[in-house]
Structure formats: C-alpha cells, structure tokens
Protein backbone atom coordinates (compact mmCIF):
# COMPACT_ATOMS: atom_id res chain seq x y z
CA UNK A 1 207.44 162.61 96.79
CA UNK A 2 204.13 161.94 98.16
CA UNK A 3 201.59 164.54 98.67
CA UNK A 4 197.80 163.80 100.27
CA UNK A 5 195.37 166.49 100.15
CA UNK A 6 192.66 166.56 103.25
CA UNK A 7 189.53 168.37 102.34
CA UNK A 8 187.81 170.03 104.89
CA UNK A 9 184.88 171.58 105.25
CA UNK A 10 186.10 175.21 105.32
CA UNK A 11 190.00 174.55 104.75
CA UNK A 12 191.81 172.64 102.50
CA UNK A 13 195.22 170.79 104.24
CA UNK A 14 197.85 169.46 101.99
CA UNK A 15 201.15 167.72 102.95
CA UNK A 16 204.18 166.41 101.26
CA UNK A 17 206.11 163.10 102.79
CA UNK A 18 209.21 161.96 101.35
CA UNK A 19 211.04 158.63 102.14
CA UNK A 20 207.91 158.14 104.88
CA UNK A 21 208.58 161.73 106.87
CA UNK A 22 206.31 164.78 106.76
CA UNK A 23 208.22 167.36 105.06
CA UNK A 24 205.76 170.44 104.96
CA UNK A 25 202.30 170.94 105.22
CA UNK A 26 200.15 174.38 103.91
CA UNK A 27 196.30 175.17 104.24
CA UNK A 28 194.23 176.87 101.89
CA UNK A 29 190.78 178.31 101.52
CA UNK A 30 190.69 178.21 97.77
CA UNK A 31 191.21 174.89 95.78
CA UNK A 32 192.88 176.88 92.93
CA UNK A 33 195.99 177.44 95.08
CA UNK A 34 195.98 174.41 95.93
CA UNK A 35 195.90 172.61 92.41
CA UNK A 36 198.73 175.25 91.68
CA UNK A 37 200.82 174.57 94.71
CA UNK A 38 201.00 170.68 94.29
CA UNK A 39 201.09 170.99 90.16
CA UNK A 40 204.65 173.24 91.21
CA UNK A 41 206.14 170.14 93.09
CA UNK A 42 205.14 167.54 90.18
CA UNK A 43 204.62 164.63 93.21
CA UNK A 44 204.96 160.92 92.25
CA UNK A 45 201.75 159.90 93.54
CA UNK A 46 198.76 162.50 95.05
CA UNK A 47 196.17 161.14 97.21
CA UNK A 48 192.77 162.97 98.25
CA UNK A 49 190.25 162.83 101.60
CA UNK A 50 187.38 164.94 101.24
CA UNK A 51 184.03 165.74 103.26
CA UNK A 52 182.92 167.94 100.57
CA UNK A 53 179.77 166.19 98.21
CA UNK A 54 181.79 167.92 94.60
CA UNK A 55 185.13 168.63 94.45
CA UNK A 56 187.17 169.13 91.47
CA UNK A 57 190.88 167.52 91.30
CA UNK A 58 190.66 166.82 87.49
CA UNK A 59 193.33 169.15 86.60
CA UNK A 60 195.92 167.12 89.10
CA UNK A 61 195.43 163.82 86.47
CA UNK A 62 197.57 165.52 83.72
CA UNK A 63 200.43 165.80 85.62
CA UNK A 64 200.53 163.09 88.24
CA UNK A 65 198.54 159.71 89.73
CA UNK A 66 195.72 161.39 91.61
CA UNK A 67 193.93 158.46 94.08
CA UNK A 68 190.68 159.17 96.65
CA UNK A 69 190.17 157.46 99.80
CA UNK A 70 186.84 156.21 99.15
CA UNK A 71 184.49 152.99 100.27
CA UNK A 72 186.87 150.61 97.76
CA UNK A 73 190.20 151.88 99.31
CA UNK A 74 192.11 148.96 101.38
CA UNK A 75 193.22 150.09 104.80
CA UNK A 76 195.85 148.80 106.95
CA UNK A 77 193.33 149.00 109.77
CA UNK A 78 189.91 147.10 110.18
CA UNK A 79 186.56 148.89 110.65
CA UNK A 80 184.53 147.62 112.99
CA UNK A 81 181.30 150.60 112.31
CA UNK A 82 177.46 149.14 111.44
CA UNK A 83 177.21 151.82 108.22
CA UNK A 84 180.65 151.84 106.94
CA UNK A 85 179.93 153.43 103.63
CA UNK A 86 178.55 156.84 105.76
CA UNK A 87 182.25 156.72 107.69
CA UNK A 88 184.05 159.99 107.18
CA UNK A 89 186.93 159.50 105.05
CA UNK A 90 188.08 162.13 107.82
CA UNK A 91 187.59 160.15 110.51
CA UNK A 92 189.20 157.05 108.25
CA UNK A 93 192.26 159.25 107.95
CA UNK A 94 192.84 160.07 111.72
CA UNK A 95 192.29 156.63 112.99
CA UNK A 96 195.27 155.18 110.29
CA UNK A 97 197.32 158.55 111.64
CA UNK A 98 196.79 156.90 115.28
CA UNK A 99 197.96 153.56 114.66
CA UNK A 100 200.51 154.16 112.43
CA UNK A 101 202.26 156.62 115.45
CA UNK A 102 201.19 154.48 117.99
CA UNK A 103 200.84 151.48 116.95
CA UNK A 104 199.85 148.18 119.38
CA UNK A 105 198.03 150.91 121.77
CA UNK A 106 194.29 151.93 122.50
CA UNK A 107 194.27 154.81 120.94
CA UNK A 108 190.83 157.62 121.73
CA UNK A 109 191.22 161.13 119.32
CA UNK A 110 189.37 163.93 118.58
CA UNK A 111 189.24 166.27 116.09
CA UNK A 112 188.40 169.97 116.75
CA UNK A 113 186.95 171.33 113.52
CA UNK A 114 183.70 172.05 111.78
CA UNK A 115 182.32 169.08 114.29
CA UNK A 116 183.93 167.30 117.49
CA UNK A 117 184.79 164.24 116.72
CA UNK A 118 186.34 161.43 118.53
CA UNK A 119 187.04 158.09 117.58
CA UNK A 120 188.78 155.06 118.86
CA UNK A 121 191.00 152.13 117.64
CA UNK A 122 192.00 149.66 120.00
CA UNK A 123 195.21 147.38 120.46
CA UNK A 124 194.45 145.10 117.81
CA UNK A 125 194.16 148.47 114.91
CA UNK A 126 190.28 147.71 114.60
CA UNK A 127 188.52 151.18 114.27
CA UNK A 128 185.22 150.62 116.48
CA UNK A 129 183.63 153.81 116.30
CA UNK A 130 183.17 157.11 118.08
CA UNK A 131 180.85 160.44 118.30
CA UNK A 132 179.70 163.32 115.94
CA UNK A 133 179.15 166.36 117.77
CA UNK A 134 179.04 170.17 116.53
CA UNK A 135 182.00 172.19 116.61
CA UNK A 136 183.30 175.47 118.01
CA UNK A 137 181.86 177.55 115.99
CA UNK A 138 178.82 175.91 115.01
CA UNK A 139 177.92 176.05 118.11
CA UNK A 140 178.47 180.09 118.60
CA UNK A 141 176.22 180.28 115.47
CA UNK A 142 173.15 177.73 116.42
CA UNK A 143 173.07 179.86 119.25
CA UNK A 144 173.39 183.46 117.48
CA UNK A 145 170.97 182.04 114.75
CA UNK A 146 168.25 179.96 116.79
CA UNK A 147 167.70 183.15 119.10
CA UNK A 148 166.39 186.60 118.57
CA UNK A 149 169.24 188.30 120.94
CA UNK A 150 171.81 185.92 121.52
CA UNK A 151 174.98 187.74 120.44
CA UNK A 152 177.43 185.93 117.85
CA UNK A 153 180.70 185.52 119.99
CA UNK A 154 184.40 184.47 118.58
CA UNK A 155 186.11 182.21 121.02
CA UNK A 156 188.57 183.04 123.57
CA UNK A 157 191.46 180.79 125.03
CA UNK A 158 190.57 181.53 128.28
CA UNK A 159 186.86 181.01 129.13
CA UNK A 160 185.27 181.97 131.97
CA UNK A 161 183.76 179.60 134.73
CA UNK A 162 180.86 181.67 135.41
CA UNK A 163 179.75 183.79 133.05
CA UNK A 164 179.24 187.61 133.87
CA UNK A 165 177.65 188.95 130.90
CA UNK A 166 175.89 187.29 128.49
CA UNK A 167 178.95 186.95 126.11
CA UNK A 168 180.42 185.35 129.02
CA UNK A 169 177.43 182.86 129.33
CA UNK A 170 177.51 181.54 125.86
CA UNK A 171 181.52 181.66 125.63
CA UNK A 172 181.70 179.51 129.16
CA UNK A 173 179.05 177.11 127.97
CA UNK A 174 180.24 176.27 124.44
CA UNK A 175 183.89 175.98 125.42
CA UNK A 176 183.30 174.45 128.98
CA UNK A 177 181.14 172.75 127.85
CA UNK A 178 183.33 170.80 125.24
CA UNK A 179 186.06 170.73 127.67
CA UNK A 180 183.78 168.50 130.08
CA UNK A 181 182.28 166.59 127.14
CA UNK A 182 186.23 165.82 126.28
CA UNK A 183 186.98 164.78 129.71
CA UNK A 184 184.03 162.75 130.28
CA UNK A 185 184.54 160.45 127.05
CA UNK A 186 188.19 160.43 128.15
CA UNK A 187 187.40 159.32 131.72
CA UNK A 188 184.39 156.33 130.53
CA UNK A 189 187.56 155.16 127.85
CA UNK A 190 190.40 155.05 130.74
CA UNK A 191 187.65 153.48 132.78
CA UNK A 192 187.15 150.57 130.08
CA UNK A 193 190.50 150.63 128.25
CA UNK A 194 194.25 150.66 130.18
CA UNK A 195 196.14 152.00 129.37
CA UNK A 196 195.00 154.35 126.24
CA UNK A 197 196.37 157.14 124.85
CA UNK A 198 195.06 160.56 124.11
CA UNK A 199 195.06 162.47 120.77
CA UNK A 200 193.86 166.04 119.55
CA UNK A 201 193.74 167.10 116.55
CA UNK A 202 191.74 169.99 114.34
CA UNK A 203 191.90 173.73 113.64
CA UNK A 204 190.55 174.38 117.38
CA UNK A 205 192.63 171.95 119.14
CA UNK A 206 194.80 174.76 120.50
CA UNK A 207 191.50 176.07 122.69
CA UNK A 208 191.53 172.86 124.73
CA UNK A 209 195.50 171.64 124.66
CA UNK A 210 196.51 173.20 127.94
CA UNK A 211 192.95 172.91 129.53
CA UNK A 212 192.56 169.14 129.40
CA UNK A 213 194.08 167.34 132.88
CA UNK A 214 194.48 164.42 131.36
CA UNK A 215 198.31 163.71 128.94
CA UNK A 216 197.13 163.93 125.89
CA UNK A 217 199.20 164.28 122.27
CA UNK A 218 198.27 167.34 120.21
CA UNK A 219 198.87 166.20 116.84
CA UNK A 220 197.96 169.12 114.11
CA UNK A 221 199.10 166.60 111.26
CA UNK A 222 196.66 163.34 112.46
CA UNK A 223 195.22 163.28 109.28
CA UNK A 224 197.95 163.82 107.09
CA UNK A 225 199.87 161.36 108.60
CA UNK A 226 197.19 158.64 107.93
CA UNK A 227 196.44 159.46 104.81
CA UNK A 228 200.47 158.39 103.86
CA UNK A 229 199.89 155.40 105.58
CA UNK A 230 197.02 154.66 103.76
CA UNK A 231 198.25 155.88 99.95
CA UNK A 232 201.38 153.92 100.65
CA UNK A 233 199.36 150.38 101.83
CA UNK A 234 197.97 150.60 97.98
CA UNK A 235 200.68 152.05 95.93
C-alpha cells in the first residue's frame, strides 16, 4: 500500500492506493493524527506535497520510506513554467492527477482552496502554466480586515445576483465574482484549445459545481491522484 500525504495550507489530505486504485482518503487539521493514522497502516512507500515552509514528517522514517515532491522529483509530465523552482508542488500534483485520468486531452483545472488556482496541461502532458488568485475565504477576510465596517460573512451556496444588504453585496461579489472569473478563463481556453476538458477541485469546489454552465469534472481527489502517479514514476 501506497499512501501520499497533501499538505495544505489549513488541512492536511491523506490517501491510500493499492494495486493503482484510491482506496480511502481522510483530512485532518492536526499533523499528529495524521502521523498516527498512516503509522497504523504501516504503508510500503509514503509520499509528501506540502505548501507549508516547516513541516515535520520525521517520525514517518522509522517505520516506512517517506519521499517529498520537491524541485529534484522526476515527473511523468513536462513543465513548461519560466520559475519552476517557485511551482507549487500543489499545483505539480493536480496537473499529474489530470493527465493521468485524462490522458492525451487539454486538460484546464482549478483548485478551490486557500487560493484559486487554475492550471493547464495540454495534449502532449506539458504543464504550461496557469493563475494564482485568492480564495473564498480570503477574500471574505481582505474585505472584513481592509475596512472599518465591512462585516466578515461565511459563504452561502446560493448567492445572490444583486445584493440587498450589505452581506448580500460582499457575498454576491466574492462568489459571483469567482464564478465569472471561472467562466471567463474557461471560455478564452475553449476559444484557443478544442476540445478541453474541465476540472474542479479544492475544499470549496462544491460552491461553484452546479453553478458553472460549462461540463466540467468535480474531482475532490485531483491531487491525490497525482501524487500516486508521481510516487509510482520514481519508486
């Protein structure tokens, strides 16, 4: 058994594969439960994506092969980014997740977490880049701390159009407003690349799954998936 370990910035996601397939996945806050949860299933091989500057797996060594996707990792997919050695291992990690379930496509995903993401690999699995944009609730809090009487508001599936208080204001422009920022990278991508398919991905994908016109594939294990990919291309 396989298990990779994605490190967010608030959460931490772990999965176990076995024989190539996703067998369960669990998220934690606290990286003590998680050292004790995948020291329990004594995994053949462990492999770690983090965001986070310092983060402690040390324990995991005595008890199984711990690897980190870092800058000297081989990938199955080519990056084609002018800084590669600032790339998220994050956004590493979803691209290898896109090509290894759709492999031979264009492939454009985001990822609703801390930040909005999106990145894109094309037809040939070269990774050419993307945007970096702040997330749900960083944006509820720039606004809430940048003001003097801006409320802090908690997001809602269902949005209004036009605001009719100001909670209503600042919940219709943060989540409209990613909505049409979504759409409008999706619509310049189909305009460019046919055909391409659509990915979501992220603790907040489920605000936007049934709001988006376009197809898309919500995929809550993106990540997970290419980090498998991407412990099994060097194992």
């Amino acid at each position: 058994m396989n298990i990779v370990i994605d490190v967010g910035n608030n959460y931490i996601k772990i999965g176990a594969f076995s024989g190539g397939k996703l067998q369960w996945t669990k998220t934690y806050s606290r990286l003590h439960d998680v050292l004790q949860a995948v020291q329990a299933e004594k995994p053949v091989h462990v492999f770690i994506s983090s965001v986070r500057n310092q983060t402690d797996f040390s324990a995991l060594e005595t008890v199984t092969q711990v690897h980190f996707l870092n800058k000297h990792t081989r990938l199955p997919i080519d990056i084609d980014y002018e800084t590669p050695h600032t790339l998220g291992t994050d956004r590493i990690a979803a691209a290898v997740g896109a090509a290894t379930l759709f492999p031979g496509c264009n492939n454009l995903f985001f990822d609703l977490g801390t930040c909005l993401t999106h990145g894109f690999i094309n037809t040939k699995a070269v990774f050419e880049g993307g945007s970096i944009s702040p997330g749900v609730e960083m944006r509820f809090k720039a606004l809430a701390h940048f003001t003097e009487k801006l409320p802090l508001v908690k997001a809602e599936k269902e949005p209004p159009l036009t605001g009719k208080s100001t909670s209503g204001s600042i919940m219709s422009g943060v989540l409209n407003g990613i909505q049409f920022e979504i759409e409008g990278f999706i619509e310049a991508y189909q305009n460019k690349y046919t055909p391409i398919n659509v990915l979501l991905t992220g603790g907040n994908a489920s605000l936007f799954e049934k709001r988006l016109k376009e197809p898309i594939f919500v995929i809550a294990e993106l990540n997970l998936i290419g980090l498998n990919r991407i412990l099994n291309y060097n194992v």
